[in-house]
C-alpha atoms as a PDB file:
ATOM      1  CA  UNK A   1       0.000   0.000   0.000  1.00  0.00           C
ATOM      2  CA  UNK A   2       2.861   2.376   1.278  1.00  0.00           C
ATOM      3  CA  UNK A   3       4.539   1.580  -2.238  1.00  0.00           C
ATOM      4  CA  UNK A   4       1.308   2.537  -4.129  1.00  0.00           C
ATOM      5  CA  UNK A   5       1.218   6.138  -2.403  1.00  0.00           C
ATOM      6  CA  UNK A   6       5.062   6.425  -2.636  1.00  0.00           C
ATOM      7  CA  UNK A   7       4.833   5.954  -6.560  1.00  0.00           C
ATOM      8  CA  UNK A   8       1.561   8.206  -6.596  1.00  0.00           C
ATOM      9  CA  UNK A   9       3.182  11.011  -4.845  1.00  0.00           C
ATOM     10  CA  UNK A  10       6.422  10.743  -7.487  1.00  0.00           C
ATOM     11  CA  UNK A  11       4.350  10.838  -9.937  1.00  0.00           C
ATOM     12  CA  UNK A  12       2.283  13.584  -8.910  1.00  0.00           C
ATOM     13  CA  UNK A  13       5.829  15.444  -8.009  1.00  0.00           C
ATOM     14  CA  UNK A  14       7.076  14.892 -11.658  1.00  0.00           C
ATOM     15  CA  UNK A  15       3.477  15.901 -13.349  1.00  0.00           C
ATOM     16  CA  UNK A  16       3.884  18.931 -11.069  1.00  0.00           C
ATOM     17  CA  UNK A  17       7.807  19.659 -12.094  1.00  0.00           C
ATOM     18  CA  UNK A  18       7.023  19.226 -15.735  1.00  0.00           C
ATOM     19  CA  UNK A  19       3.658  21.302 -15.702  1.00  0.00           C
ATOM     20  CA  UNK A  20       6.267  24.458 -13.953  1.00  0.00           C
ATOM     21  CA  UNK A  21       9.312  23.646 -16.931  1.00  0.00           C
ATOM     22  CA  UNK A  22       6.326  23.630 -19.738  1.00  0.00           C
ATOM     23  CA  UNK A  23       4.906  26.955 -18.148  1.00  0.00           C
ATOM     24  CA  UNK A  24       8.487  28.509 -17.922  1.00  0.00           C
ATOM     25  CA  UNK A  25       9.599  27.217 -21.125  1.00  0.00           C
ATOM     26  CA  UNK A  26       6.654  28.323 -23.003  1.00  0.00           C
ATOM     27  CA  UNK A  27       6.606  32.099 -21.179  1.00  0.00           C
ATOM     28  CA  UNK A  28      10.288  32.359 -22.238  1.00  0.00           C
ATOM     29  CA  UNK A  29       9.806  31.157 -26.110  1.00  0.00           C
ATOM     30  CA  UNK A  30       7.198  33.692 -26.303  1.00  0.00           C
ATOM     31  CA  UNK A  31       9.140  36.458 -24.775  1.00  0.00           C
ATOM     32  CA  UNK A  32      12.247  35.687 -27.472  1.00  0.00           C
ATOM     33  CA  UNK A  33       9.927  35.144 -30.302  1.00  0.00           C
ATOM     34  CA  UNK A  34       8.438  38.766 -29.822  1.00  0.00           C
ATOM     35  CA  UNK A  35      11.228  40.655 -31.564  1.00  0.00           C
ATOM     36  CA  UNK A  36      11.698  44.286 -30.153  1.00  0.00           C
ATOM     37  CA  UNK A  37      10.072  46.811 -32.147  1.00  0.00           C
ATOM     38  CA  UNK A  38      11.074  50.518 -33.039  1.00  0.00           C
ATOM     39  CA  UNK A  39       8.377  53.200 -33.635  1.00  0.00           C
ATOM     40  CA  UNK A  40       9.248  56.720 -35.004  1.00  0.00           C
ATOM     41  CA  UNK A  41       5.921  58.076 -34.994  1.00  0.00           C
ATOM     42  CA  UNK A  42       4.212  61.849 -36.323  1.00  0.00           C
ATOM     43  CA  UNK A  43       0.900  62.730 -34.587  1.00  0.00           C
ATOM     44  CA  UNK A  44      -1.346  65.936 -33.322  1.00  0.00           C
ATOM     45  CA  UNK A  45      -2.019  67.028 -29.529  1.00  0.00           C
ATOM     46  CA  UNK A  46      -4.500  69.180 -28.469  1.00  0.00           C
ATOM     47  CA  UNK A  47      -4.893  70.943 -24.806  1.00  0.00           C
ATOM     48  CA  UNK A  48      -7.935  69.641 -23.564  1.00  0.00           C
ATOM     49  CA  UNK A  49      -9.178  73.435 -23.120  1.00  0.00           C
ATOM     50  CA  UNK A  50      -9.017  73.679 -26.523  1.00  0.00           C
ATOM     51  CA  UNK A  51      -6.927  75.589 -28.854  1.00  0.00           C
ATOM     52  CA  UNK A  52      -4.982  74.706 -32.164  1.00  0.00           C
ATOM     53  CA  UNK A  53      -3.584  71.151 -32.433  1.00  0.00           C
ATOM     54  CA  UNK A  54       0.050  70.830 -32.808  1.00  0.00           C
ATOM     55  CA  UNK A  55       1.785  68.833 -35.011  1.00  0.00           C
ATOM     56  CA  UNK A  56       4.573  66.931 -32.336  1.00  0.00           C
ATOM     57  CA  UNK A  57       7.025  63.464 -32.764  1.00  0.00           C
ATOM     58  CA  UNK A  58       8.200  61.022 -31.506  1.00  0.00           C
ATOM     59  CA  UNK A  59      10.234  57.654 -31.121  1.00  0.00           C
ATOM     60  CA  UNK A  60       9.518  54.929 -28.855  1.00  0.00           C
ATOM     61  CA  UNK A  61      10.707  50.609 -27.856  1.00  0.00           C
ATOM     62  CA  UNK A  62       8.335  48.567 -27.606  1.00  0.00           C
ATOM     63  CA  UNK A  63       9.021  44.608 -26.329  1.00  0.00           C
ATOM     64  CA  UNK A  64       6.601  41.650 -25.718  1.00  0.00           C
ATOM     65  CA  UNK A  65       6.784  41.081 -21.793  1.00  0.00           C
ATOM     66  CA  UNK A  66       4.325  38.199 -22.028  1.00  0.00           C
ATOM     67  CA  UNK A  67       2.057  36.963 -24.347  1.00  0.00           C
ATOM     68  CA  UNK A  68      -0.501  39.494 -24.970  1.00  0.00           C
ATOM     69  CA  UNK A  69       1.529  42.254 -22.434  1.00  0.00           C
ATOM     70  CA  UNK A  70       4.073  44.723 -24.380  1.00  0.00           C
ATOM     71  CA  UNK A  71       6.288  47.238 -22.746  1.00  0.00           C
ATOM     72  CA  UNK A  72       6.798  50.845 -23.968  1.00  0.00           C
ATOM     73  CA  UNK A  73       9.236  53.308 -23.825  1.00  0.00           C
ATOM     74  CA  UNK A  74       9.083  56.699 -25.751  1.00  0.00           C
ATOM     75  CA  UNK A  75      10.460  59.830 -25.912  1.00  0.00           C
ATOM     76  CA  UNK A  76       8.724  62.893 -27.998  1.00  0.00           C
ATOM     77  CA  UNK A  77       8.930  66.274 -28.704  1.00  0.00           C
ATOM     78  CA  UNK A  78       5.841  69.167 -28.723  1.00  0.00           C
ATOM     79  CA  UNK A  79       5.404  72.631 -28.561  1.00  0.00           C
ATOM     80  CA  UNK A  80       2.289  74.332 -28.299  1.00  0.00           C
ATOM     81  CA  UNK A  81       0.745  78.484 -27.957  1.00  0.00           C
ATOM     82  CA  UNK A  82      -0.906  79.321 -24.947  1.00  0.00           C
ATOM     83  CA  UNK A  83      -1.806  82.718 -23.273  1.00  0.00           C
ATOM     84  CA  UNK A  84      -3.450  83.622 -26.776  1.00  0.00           C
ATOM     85  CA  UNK A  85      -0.215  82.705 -28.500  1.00  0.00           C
ATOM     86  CA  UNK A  86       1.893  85.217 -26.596  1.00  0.00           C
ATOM     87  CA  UNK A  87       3.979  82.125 -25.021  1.00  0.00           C
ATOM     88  CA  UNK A  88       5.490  78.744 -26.023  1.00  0.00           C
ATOM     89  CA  UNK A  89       5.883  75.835 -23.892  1.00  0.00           C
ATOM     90  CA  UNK A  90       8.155  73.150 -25.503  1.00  0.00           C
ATOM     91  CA  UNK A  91       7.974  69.645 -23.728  1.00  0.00           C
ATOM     92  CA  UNK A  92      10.154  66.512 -24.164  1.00  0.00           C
ATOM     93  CA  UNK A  93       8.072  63.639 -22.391  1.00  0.00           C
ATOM     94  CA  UNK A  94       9.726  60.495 -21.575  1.00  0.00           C
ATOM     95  CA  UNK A  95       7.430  57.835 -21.343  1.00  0.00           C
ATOM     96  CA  UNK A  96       6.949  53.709 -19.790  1.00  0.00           C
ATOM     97  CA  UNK A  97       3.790  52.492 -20.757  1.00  0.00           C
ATOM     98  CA  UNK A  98       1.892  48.696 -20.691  1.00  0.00           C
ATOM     99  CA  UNK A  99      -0.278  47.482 -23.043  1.00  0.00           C
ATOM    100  CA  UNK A 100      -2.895  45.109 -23.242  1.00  0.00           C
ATOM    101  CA  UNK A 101      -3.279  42.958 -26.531  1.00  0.00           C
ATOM    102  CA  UNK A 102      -5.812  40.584 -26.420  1.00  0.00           C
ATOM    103  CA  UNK A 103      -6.266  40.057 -30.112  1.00  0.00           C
ATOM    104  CA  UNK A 104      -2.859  40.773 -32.399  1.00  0.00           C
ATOM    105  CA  UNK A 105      -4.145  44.435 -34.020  1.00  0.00           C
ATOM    106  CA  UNK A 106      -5.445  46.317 -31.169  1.00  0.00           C
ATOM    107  CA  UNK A 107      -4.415  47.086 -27.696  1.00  0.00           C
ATOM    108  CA  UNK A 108      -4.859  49.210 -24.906  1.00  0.00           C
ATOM    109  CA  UNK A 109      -3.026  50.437 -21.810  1.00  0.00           C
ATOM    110  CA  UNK A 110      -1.514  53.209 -19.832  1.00  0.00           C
ATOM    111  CA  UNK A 111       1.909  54.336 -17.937  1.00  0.00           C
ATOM    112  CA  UNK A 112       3.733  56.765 -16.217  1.00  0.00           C
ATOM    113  CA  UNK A 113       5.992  59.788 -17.847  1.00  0.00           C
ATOM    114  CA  UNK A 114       8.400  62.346 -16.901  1.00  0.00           C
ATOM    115  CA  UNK A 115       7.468  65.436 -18.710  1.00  0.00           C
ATOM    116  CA  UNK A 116      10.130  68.371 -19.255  1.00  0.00           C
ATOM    117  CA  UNK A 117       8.498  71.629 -20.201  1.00  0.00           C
ATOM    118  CA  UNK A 118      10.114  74.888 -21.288  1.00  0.00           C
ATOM    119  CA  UNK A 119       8.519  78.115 -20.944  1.00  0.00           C
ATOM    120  CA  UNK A 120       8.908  81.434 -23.203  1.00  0.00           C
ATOM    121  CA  UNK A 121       7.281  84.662 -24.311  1.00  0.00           C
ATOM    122  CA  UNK A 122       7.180  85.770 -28.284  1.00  0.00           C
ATOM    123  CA  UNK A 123      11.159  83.873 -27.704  1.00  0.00           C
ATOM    124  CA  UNK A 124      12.267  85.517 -24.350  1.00  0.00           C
ATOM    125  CA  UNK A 125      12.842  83.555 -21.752  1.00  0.00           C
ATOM    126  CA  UNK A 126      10.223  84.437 -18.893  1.00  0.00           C
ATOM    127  CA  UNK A 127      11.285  87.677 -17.407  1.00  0.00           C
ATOM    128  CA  UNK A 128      13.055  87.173 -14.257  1.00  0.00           C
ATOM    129  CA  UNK A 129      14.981  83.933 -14.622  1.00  0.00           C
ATOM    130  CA  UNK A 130      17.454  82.638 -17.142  1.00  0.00           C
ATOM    131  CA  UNK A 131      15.342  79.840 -18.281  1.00  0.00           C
ATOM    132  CA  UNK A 132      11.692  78.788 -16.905  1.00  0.00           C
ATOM    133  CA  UNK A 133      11.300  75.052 -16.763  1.00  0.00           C
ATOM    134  CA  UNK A 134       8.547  72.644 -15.035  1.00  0.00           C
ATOM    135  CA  UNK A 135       9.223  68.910 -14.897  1.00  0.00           C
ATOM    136  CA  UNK A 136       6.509  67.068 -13.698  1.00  0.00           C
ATOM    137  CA  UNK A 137       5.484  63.338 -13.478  1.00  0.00           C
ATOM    138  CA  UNK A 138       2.251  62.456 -15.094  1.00  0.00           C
ATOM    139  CA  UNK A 139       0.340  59.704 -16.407  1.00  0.00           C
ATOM    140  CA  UNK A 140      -1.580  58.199 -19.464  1.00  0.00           C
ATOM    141  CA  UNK A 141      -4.269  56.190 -20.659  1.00  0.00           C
ATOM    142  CA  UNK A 142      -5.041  54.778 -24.325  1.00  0.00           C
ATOM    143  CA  UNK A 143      -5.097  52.367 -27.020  1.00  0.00           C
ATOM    144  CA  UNK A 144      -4.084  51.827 -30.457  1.00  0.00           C
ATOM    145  CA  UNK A 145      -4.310  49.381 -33.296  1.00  0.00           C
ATOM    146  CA  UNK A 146      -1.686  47.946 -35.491  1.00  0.00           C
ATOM    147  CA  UNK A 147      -1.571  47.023 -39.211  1.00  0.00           C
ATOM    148  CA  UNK A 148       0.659  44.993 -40.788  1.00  0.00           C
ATOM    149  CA  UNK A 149       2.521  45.656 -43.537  1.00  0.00           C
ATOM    150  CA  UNK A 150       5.395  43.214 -44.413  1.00  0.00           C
ATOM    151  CA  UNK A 151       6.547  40.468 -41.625  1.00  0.00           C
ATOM    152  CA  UNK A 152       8.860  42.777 -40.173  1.00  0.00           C
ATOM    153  CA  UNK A 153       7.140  46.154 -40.649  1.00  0.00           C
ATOM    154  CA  UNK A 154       3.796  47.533 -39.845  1.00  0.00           C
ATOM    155  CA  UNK A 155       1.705  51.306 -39.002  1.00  0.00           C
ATOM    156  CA  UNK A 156       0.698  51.536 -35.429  1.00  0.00           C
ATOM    157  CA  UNK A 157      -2.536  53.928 -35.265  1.00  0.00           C
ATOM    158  CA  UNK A 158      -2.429  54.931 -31.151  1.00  0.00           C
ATOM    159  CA  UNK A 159      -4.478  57.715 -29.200  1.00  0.00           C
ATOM    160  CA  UNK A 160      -3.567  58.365 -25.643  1.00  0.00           C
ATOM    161  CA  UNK A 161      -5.089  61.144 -23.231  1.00  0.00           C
ATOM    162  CA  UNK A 162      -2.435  62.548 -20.723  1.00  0.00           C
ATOM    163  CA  UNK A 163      -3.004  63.389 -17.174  1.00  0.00           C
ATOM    164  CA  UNK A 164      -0.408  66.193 -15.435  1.00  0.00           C
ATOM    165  CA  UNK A 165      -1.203  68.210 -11.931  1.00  0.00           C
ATOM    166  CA  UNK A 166      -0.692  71.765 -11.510  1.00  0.00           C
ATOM    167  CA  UNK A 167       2.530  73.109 -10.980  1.00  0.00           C
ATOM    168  CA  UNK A 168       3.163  74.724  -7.447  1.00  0.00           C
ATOM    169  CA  UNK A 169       6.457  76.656  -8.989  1.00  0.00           C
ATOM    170  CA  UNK A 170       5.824  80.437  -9.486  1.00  0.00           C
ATOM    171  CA  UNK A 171       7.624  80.541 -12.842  1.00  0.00           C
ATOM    172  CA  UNK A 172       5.229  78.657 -14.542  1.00  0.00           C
ATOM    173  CA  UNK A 173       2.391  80.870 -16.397  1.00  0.00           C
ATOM    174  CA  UNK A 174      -1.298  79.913 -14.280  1.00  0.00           C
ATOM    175  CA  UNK A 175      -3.090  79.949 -17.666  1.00  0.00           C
ATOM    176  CA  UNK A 176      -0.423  76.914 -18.759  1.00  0.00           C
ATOM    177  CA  UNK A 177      -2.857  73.612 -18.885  1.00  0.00           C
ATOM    178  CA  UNK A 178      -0.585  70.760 -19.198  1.00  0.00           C
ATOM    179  CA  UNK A 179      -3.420  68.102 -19.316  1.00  0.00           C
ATOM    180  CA  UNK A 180      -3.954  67.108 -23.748  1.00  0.00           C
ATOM    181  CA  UNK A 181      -5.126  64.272 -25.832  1.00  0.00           C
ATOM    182  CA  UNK A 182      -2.704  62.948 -28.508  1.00  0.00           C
ATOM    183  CA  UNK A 183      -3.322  61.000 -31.635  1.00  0.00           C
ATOM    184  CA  UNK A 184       0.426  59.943 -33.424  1.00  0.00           C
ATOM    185  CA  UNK A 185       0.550  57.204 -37.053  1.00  0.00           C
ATOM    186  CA  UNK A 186       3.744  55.538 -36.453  1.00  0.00           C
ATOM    187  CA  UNK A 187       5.859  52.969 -38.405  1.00  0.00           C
ATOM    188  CA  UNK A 188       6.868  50.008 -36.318  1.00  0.00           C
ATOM    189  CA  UNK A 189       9.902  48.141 -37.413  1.00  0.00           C
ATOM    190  CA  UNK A 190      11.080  44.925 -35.903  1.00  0.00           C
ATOM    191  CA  UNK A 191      14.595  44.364 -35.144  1.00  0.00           C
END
């Protein structure tokens, strides 16, 4: 009887130990079979209080973490009018996002950024200070959808609405909303 549970238990320990290798092995064959991807991208913003949209870029990485999971990071560049186009704020956001792809040509997400902004008047510095700048953290929420072009190339189609607080520094103008919605048209290439 004892040799019955003894064999039972082994085999229960190896159905166990091969189930964890399968699960490992098939995680990590999926994570080197999703080639990294670059993604120069051109795209519009617009303040949501309104205003012109503004052409901006931008280039990002994006990897497969796990099936359907990607990782993003991005860098970009805008500049936008404000206080009835007497100023210019110029902001480099660098960007980690995670998205969501439950079917292969859509997915959806959000992440975290660091957002650099410079400030200027008709291109004066703000009066007082050598050079007014506001770096803020901030955060985002969106989607996209991908299109496939050749095996290794493809246009990625993404919309994201970005979420920064006030600023408590001085230098930075009070009529300044740093909150806008983004649409970009990139071209993903994987390497």
């Amino acid at each position: 009887m004892q040799d019955i549970q003894r064999k039972s238990l082994k085999l229960a320990d190896r159905v166990l130990i091969g189930g964890i290798v399968l699960l490992v092995l098939v995680f990590l064959g999926a994570g080197m079979a999703r080639s990294a991807e670059i993604l120069p991208s051109v795209g519009i913003a617009r303040s949501t209080e309104g205003g012109d949209s503004r052409l901006y870029s931008g280039l990002a990485i994006r990897t497969g973490l796990a099936p359907f999971i990607q990782t993003e990071v991005g860098v970009a560049y805008r500049k936008e009018q404000f206080a009835n186009n007497a100023g210019t704020a110029t902001t480099w956001p660098l960007t980690a996002s995670l998205w969501f792809a439950p079917i292969p040509f859509a997915y959806a997400g959000g992440g975290v950024g660091w957002y650099h902004t410079s400030f200027s008047f008709d291109g004066v510095p703000l009066a007082g200070t050598l050079a007014a700048t506001d770096q803020r953290f901030g955060t985002h929420v969106g989607g996209g959808m991908r299109m496939p072009l050749a095996p290794m190339v493809g246009l990625d189609l993404n919309a994201r609405y970005v979420i920064l607080g006030d600023s408590s520094d001085s230098t930075v103008p009070s009529d300044y909303d740093p909150k806008f919605w983004s649409a970009a048209l990139g071209l993903g290439v994987k390497f």
